[in-house]
Protein backbone atom coordinates (compact mmCIF):
# COMPACT_ATOMS: atom_id res chain seq x y z
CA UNK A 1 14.37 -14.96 -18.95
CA UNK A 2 14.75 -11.34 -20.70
CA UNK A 3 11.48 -8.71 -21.57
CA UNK A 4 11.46 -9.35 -24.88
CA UNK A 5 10.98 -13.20 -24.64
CA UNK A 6 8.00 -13.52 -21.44
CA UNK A 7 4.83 -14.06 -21.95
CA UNK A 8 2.47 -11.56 -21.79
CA UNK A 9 0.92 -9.95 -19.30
CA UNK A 10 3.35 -9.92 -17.17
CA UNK A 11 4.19 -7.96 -13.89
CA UNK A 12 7.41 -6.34 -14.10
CA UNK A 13 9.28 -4.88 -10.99
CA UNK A 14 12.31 -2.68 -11.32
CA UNK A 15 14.33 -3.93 -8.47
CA UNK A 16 16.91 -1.22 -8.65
CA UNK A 17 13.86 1.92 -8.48
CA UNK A 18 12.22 -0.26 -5.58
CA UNK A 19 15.69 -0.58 -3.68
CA UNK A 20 15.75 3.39 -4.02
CA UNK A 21 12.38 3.73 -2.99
CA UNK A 22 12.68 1.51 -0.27
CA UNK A 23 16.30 3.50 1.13
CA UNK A 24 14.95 6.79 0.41
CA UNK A 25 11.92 6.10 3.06
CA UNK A 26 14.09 4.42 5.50
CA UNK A 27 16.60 6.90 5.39
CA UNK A 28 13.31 9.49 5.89
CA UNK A 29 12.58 7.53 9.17
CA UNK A 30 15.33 7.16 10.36
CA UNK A 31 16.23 11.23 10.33
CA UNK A 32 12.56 11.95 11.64
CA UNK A 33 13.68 9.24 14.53
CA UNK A 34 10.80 7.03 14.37
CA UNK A 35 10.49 3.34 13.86
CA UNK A 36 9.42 1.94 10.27
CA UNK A 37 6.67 -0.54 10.19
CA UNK A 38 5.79 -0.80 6.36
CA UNK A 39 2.57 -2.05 5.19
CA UNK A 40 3.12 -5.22 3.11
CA UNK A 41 -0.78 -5.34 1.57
CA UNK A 42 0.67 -3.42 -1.63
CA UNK A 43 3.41 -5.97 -2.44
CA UNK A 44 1.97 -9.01 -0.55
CA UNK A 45 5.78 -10.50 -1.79
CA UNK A 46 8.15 -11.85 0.72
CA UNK A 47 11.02 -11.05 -1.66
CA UNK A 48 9.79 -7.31 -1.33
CA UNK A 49 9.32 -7.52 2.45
CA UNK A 50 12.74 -8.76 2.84
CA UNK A 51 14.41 -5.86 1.19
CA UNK A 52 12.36 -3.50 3.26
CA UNK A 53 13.49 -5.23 6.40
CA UNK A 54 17.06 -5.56 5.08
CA UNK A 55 16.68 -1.60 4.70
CA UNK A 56 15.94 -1.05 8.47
CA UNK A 57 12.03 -1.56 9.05
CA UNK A 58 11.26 -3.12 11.76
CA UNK A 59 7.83 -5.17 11.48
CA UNK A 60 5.09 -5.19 9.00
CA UNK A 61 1.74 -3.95 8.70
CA UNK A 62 -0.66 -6.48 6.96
CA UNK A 63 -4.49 -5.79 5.96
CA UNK A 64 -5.71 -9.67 6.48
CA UNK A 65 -4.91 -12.64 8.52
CA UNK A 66 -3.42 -14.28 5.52
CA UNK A 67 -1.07 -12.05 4.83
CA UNK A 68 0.17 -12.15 8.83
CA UNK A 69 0.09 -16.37 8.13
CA UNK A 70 2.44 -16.18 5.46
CA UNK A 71 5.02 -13.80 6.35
CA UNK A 72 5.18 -14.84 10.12
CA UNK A 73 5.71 -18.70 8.73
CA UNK A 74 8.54 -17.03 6.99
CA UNK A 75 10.28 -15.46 10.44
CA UNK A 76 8.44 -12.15 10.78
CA UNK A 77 6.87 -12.35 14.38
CA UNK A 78 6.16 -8.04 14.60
CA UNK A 79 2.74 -7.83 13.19
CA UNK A 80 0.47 -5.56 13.03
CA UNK A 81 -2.77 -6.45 11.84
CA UNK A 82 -4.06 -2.77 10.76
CA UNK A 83 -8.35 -3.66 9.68
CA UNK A 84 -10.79 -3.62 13.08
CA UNK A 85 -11.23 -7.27 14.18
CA UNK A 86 -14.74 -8.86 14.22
CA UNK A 87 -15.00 -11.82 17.05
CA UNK A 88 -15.42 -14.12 13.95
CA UNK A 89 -11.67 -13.49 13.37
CA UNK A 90 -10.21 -14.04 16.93
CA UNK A 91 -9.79 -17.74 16.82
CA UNK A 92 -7.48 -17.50 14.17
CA UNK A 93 -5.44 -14.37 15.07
CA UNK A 94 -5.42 -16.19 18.63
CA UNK A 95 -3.86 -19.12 17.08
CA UNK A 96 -1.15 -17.13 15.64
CA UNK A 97 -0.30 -15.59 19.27
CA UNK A 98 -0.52 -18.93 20.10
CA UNK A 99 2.09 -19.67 17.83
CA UNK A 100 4.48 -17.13 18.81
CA UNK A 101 3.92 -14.51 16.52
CA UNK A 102 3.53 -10.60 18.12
CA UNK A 103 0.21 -10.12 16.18
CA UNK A 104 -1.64 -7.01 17.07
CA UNK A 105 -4.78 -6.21 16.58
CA UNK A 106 -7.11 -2.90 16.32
CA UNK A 107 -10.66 -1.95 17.08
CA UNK A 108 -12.72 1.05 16.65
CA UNK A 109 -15.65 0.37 18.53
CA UNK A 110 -16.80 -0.59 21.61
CA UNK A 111 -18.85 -4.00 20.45
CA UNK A 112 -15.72 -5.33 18.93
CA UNK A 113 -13.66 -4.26 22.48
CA UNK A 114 -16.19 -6.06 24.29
CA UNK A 115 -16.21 -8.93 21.92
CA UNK A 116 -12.45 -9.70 22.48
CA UNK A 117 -13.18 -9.43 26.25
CA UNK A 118 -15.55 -12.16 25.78
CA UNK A 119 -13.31 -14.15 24.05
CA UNK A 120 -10.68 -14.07 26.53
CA UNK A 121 -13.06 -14.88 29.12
CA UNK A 122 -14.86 -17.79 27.58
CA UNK A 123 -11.90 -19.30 25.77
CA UNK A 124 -8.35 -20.25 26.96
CA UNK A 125 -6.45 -17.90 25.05
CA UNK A 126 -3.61 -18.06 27.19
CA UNK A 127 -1.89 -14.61 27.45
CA UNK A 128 -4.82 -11.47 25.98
CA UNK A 129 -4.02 -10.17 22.71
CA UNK A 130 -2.32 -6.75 22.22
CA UNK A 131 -4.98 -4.52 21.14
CA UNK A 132 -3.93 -1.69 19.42
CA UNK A 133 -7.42 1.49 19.01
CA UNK A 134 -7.83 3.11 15.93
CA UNK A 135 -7.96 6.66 15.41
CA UNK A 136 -9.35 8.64 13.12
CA UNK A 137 -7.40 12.15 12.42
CA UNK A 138 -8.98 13.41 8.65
CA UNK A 139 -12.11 11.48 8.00
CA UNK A 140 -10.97 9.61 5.84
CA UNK A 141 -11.94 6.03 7.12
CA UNK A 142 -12.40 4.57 10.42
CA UNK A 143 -11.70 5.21 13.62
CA UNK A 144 -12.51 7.59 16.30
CA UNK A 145 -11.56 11.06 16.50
CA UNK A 146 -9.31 12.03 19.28
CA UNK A 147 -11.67 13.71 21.36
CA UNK A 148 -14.67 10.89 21.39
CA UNK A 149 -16.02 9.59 24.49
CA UNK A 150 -16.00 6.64 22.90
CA UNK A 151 -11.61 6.50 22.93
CA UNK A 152 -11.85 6.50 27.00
CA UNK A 153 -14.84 3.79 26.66
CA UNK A 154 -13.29 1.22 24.61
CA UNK A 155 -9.92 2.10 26.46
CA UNK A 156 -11.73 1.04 29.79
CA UNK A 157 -13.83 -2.14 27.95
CA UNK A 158 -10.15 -3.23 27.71
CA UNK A 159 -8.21 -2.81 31.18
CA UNK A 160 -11.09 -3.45 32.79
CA UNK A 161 -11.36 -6.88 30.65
CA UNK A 162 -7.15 -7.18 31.22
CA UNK A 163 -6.65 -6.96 27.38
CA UNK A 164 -3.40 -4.81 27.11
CA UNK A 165 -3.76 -1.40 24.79
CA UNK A 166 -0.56 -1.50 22.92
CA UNK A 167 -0.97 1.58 21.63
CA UNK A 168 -3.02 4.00 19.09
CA UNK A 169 -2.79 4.16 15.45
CA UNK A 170 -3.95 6.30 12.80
CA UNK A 171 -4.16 6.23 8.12
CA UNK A 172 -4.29 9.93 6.45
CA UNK A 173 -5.99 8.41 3.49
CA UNK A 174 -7.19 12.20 2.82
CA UNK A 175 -3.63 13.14 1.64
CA UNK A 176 -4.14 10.69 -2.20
CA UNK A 177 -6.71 13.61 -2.50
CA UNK A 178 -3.73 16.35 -2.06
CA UNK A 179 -1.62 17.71 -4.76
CA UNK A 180 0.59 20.08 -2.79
CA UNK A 181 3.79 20.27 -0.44
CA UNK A 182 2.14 22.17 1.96
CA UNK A 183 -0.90 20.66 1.69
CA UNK A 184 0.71 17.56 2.61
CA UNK A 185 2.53 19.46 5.31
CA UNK A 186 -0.23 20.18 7.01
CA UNK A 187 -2.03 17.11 7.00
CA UNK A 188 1.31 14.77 8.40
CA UNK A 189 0.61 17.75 11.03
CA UNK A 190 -3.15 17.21 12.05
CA UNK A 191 -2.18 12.94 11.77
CA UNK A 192 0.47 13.35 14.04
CA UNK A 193 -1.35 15.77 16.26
CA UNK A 194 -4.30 13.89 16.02
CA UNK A 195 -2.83 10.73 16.96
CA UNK A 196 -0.67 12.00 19.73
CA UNK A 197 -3.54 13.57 21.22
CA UNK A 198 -5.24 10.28 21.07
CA UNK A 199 -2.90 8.60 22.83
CA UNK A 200 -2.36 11.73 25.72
CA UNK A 201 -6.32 10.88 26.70
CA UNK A 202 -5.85 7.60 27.21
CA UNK A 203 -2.36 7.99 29.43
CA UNK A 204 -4.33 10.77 31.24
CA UNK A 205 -7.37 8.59 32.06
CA UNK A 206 -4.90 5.89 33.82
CA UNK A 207 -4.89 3.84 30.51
CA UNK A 208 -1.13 2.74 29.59
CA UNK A 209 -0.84 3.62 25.80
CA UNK A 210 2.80 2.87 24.59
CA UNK A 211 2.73 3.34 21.15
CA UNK A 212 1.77 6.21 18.72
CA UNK A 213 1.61 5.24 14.91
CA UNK A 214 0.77 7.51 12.06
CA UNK A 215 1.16 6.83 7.96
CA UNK A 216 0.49 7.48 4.58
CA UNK A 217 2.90 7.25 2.07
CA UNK A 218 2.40 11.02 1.02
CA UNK A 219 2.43 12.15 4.75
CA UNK A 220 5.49 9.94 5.82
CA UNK A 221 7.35 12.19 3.47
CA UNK A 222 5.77 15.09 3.47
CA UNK A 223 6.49 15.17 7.37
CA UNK A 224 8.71 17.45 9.27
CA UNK A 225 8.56 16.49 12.61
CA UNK A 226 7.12 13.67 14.64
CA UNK A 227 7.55 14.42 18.38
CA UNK A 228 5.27 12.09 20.17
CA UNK A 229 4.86 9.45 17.52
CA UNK A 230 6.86 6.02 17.90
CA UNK A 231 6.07 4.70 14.67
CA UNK A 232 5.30 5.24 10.89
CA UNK A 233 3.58 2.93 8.49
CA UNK A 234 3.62 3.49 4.89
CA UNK A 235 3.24 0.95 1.67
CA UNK A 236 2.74 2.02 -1.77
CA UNK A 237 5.93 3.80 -1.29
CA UNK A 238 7.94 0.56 -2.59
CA UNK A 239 6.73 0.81 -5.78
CA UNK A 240 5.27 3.86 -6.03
CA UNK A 241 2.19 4.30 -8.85
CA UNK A 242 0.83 7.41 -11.41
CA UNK A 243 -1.91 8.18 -8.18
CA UNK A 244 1.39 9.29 -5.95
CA UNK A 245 3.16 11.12 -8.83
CA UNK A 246 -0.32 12.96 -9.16
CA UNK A 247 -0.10 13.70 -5.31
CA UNK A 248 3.23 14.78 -5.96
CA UNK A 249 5.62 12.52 -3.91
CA UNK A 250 7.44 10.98 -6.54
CA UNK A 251 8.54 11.31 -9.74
CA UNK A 252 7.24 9.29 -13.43
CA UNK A 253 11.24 7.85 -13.19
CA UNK A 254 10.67 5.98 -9.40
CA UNK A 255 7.54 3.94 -10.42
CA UNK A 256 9.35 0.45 -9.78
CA UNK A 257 6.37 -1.87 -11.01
CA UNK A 258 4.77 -1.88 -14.96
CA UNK A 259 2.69 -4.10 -16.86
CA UNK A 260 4.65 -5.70 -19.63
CA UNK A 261 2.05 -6.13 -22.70
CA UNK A 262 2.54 -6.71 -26.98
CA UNK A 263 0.55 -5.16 -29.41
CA UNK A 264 -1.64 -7.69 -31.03
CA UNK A 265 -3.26 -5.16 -33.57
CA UNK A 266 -4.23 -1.09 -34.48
CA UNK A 267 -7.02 0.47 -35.18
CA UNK A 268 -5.59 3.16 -37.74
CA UNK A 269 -8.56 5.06 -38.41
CA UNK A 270 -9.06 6.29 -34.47
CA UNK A 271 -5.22 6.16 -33.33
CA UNK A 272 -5.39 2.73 -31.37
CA UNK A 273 -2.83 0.47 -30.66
CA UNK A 274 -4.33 -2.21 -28.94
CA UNK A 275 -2.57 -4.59 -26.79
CA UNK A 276 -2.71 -7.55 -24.39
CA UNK A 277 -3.28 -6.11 -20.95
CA UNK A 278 -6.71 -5.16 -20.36
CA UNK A 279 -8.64 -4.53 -17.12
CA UNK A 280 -7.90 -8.18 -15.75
CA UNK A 281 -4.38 -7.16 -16.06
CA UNK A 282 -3.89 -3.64 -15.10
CA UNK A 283 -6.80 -3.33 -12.56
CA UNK A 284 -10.30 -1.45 -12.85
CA UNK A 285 -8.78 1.00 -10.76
CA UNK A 286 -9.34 4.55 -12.50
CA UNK A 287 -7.35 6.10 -9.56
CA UNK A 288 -6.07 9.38 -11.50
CA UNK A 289 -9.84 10.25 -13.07
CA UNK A 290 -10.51 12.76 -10.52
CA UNK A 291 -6.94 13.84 -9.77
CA UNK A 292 -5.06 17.03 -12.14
CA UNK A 293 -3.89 14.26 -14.49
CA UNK A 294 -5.76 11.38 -15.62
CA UNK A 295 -4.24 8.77 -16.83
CA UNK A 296 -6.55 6.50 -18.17
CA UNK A 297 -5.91 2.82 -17.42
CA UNK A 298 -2.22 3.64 -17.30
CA UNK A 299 0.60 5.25 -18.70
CA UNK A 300 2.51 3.28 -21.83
CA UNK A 301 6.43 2.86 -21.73
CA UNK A 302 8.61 1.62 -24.42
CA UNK A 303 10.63 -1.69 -23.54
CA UNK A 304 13.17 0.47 -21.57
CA UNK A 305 10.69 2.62 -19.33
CA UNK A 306 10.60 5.35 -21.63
CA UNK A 307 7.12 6.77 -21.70
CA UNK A 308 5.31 6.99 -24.76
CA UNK A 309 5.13 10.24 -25.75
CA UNK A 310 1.39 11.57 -26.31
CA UNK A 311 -0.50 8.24 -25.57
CA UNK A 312 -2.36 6.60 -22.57
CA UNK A 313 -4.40 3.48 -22.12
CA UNK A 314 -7.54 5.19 -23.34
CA UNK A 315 -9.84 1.91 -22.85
CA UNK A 316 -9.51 -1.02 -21.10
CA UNK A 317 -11.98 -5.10 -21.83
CA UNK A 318 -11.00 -7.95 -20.36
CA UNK A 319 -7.86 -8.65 -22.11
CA UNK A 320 -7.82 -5.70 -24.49
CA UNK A 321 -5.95 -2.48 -23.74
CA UNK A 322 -6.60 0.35 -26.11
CA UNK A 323 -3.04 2.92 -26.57
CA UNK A 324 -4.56 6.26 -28.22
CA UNK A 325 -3.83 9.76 -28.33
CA UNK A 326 -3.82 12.00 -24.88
CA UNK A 327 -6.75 14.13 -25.00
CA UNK A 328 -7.38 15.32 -28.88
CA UNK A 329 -4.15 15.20 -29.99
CA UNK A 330 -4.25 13.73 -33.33
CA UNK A 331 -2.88 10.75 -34.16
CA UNK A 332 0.52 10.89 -37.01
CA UNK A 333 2.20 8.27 -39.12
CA UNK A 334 1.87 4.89 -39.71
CA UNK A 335 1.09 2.85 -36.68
CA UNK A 336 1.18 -0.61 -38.28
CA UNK A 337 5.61 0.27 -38.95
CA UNK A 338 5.90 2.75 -35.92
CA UNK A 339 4.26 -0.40 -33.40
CA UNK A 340 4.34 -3.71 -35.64
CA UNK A 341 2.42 -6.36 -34.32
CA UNK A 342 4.51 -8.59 -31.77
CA UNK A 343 5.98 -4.71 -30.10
CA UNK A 344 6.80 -5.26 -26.27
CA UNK A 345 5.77 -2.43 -23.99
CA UNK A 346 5.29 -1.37 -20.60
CA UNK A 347 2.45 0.25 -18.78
CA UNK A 348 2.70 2.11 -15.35
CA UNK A 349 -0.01 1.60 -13.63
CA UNK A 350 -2.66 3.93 -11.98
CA UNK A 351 -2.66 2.00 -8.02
CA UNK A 352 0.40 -0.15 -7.19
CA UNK A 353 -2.10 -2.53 -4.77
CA UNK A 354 -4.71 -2.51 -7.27
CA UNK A 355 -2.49 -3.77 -10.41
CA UNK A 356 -0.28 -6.29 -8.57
CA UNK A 357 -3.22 -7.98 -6.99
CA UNK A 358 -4.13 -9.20 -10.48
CA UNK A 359 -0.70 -11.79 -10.81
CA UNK A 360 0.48 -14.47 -9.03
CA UNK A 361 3.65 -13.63 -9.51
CA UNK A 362 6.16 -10.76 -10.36
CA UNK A 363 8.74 -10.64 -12.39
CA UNK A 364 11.95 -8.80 -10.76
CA UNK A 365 13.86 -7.24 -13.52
CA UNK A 366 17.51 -6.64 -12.28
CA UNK A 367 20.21 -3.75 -14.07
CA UNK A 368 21.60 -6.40 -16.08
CA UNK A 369 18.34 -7.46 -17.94
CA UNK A 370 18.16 -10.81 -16.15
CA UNK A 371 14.36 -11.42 -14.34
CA UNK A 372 13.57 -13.45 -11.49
CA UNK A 373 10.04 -14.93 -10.64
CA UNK A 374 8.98 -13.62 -6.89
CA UNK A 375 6.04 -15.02 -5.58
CA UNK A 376 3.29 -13.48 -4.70
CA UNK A 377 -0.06 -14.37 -2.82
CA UNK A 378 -4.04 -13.57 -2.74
CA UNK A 379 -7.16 -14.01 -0.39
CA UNK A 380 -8.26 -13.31 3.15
């Protein structure tokens, strides 16, 4: 299989701008001295997941119990299950523990601490799960600040209950609203302090807390130091996506995964090109509408990657994109000979997670041109 002979829609990864990616965060960890546990929810690909781990990471961070299915039937046992668990959910992350997978799991509240106490108690569970407590360092999410009452409580639901606390963890989802190095700077500062702090309340109050885990793509390299934190989580990072070049963490050249489309018509009168990726294709994620740059649905690329100068994907239906003018620059020439009918293009997309969760598959494009189909997943 080549570009110019797939069908369309298609989701394209560059392998050799994710392998970058990938090294250039590893290599980041591994200067800071920190473990790298990356979150997998962006690529949910096992292809992808083994190149991170080839790289150096050690574990994954998944956002549902399907995801932790799938990649520990494939040999990956180091899981961290990163979304508070409802008692609902404990019977089945029980019977991966059961299985002999390391799955953690996290809680931000005492109901759901008390709930897996209960569990324990009332069902054979064998050893307690590892419960990991969620912290919240920039209001972003969930969690509880470091200084709650409620840290020590849940921390005591759980000895007391002899679930082990595995540790703290923490998500600067603030810093997809930054644009700046320092900015950035000073928000990997007030995670890790946040966290750390966390986790020196806990030890203090006779509760064992181990581990210390911070990340956001744009503060896992925006960092400088990381004294007291054990490990770093980060995702989006693989692929990168027009929301982190807007942040300012990477660069238009490192996004790794497009949306291969064709032009099935034009609209000469307003400027349109219209394609074959709409919204079920490239996401209704507007991510970039209320960052410096907007970007529409996504940024348009010739066959080779090369953007196309002066246009976005202005509109998005179902399975119509609409290529026009940036802004109210005026459309020039003839559109019909500049982008005949049957044209192959790529679009970057706006959010990484967002745009990949529309396939079932991607389509790994190698230096040499060749493309390989790596299977991806969906659901809960």
């Amino acid at each position: 299989m080549m570009l110019d002979s797939l069908d369309t829609p298609a989701a394209i990864i560059d392998v050799r701008r994710m392998n970058k990616n990938i090294a250039l965060m590893q290599a980041r960890m591994n200067a800071l001295g920190v473990k790298f546990r990356p979150h997998v929810k962006t690529s949910k690909c096992l292809d992808v997941v083994r190149a991170q781990l080839s790289a150096g990471a050690q574990g994954i961070t998944v956002s549902t119990l399907k995801e932790a299915e799938i990649f520990f039937a494939a040999g990956i046992t180091d899981i961290l299950y990163a979304v508070s668990i409802v008692s609902s959910k404990l019977s089945r992350a029980m019977a991966l523990r059961k299985q002999g997978c390391d799955l953690k799991i996290i809680v931000d509240n005492a109901g759901a601490a008390a709930g897996i106490v209960a569990f324990c108690r009332d069902v054979n569970v064998g050893e307690p799960p590892e419960v990991w407590i969620e912290v919240d360092t920039d209001g972003h999410r969930s969690g509880i600040t470091p200084e709650d009452d409620a840290l020590l409580e849940i921390g005591r639901i759980l000895q007391a209950g002899g679930v082990k606390i595995g540790g703290v963890m923490t998500h600067a989802g603030s810093s997809y609203e930054l644009n700046t190095q320092e900015a950035l700077a000073a928000l990997a500062g007030q995670e890790r302090a946040g966290c750390v702090r966390a986790a020196q309340r806990l030890r203090a109050a006779g509760i064992a807390c181990e581990n210390v885990s911070v990340g956001s793509t744009p503060t896992a390299l925006a960092a400088s130091r990381l004294d007291g934190v054990t490990e770093v989580r980060a995702g989006v990072y693989a692929f990168f996506d027009l929301v982190m070049h807007n942040v300012g963490v990477c660069a238009i050249d490192d996004l790794a995964l497009s949306v291969l489309t064709t032009v099935i018509g034009h609209q000469q009168d307003k400027g349109w090109i219209i394609v074959d990726a709409g919204w079920m294709a490239m996401s209704r994620d507007r991510g970039t509408s209320k960052q410096s740059r907007d970007f529409g649905y996504g940024l348009p690329c010739t066959l080779d990657g090369t953007p196309l100068d002066g246009y976005l994907m202005m509109g998005a239906n179902q399975e119509h994109g609409i290529l026009a003018p940036a802004g109210h620059a005026p459309h020039e020439g003839d559109l019909e000979a500049r982008f005949p009918v049957g044209t192959r293009l790529r679009i970057l997309p706006n959010h990484a997670c967002a745009t990949g969760a529309q396939f079932p598959e991607y389509h790994a494009l190698e230096p040499t041109g060749e493309l390989t189909v790596w299977r991806r997943f969906h659901g809960w």
